[in-house]
N, C-alpha and C. Protein backbone atom coordinates (compact mmCIF):
# COMPACT_ATOMS: atom_id res chain seq x y z
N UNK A 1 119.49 63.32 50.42
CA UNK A 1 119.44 62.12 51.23
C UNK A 1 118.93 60.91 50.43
N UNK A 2 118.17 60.84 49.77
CA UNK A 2 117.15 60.17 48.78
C UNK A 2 118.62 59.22 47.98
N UNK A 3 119.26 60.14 47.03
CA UNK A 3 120.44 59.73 46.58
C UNK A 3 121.36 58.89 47.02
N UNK A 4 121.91 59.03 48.79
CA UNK A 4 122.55 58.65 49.25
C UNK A 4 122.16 56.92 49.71
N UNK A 5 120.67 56.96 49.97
CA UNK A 5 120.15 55.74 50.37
C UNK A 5 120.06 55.16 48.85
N UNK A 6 119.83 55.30 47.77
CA UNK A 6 119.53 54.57 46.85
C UNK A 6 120.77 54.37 45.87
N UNK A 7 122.03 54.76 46.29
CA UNK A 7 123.16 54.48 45.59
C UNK A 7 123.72 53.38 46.65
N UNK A 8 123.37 53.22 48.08
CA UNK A 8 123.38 52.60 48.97
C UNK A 8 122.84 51.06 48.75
N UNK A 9 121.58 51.13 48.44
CA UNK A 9 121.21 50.13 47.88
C UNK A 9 121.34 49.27 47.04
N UNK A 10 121.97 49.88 45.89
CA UNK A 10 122.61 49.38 44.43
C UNK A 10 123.94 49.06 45.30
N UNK A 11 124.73 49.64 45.59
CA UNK A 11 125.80 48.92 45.74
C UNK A 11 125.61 47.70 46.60
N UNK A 12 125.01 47.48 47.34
CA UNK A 12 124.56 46.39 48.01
C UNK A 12 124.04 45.30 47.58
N UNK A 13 123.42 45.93 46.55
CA UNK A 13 122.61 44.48 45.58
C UNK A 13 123.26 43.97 44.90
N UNK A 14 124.27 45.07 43.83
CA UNK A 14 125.14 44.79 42.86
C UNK A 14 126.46 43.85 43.55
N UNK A 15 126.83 44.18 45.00
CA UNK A 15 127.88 42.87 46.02
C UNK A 15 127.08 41.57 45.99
N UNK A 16 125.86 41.72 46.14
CA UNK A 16 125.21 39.61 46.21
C UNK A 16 125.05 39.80 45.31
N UNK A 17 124.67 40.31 44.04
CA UNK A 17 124.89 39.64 42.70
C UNK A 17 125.86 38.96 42.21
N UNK A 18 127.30 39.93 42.21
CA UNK A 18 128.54 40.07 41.65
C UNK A 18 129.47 38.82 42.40
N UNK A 19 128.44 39.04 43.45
CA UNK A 19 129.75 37.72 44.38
C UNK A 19 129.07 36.38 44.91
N UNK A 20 127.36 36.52 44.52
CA UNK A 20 126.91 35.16 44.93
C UNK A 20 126.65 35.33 45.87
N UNK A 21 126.90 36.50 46.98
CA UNK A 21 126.81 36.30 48.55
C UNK A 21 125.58 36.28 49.32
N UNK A 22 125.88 35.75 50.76
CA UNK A 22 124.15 35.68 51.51
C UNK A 22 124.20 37.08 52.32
N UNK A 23 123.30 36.84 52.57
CA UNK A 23 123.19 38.46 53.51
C UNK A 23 124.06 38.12 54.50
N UNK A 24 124.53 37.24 55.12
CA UNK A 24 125.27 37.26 56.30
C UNK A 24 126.60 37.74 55.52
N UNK A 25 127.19 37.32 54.47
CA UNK A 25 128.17 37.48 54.32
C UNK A 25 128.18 39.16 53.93
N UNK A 26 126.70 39.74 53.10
CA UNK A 26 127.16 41.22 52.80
C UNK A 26 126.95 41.79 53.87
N UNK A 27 126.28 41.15 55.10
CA UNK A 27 126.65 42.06 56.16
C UNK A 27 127.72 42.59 56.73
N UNK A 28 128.68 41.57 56.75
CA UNK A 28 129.82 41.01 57.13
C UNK A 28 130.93 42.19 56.34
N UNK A 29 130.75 42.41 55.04
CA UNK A 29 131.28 42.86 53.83
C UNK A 29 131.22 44.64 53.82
N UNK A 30 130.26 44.93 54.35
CA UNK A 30 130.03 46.23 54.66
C UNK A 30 129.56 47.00 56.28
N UNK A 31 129.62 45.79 56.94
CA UNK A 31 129.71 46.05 58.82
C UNK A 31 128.27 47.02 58.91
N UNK A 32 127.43 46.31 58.69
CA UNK A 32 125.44 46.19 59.04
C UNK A 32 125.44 45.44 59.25
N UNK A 33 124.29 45.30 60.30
CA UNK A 33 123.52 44.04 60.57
C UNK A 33 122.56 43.59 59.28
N UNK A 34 122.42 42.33 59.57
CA UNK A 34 122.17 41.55 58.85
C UNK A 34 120.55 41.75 58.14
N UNK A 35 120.00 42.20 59.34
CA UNK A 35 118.21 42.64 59.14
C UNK A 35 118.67 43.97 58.39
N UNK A 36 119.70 44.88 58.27
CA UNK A 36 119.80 45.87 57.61
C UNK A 36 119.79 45.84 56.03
N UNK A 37 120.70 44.86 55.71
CA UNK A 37 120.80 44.36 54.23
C UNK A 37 119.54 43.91 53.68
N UNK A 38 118.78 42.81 54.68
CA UNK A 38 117.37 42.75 54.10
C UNK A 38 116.58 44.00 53.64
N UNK A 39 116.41 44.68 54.65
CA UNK A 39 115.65 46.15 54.72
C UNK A 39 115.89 46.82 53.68
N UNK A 40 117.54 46.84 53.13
CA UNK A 40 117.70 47.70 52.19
C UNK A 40 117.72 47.00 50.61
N UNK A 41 117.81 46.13 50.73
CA UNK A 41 117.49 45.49 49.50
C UNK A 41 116.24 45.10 48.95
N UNK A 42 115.17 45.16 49.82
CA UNK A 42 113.90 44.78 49.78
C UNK A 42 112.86 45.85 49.73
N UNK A 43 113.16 46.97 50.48
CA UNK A 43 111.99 48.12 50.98
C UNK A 43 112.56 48.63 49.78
N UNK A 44 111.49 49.52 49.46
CA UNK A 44 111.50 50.42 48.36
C UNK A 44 111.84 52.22 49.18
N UNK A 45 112.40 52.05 49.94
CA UNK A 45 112.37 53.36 51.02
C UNK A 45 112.82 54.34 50.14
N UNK A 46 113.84 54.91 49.19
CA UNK A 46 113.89 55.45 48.45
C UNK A 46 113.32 55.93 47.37
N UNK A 47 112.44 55.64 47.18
CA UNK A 47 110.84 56.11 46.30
C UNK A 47 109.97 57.00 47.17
């Protein structure tokens, strides 16, 4: 599970890097809410 959330995360970070985008838009980009993208880009939950 550990894996799944933290390859989760990278790909998420690596989309607003790669594309400039705001969280609304990677929400938008991968169909989460918007407080989700924060959460997962920010919490260290995978540690």
């Amino acid at each position: 599970m550990k894996d799944y959330i933290e390859e989760r995360a990278v790909e998420i970070a690596d989309y607003i890097i790669e594309n400039n985008a705001t969280v609304r838009q990677t929400a938008k980009q991968f169909r989460i809410s918007k407080s989700t993208v924060h959460i997962v880009v920010t919490k260290k939950n995978y540690l």
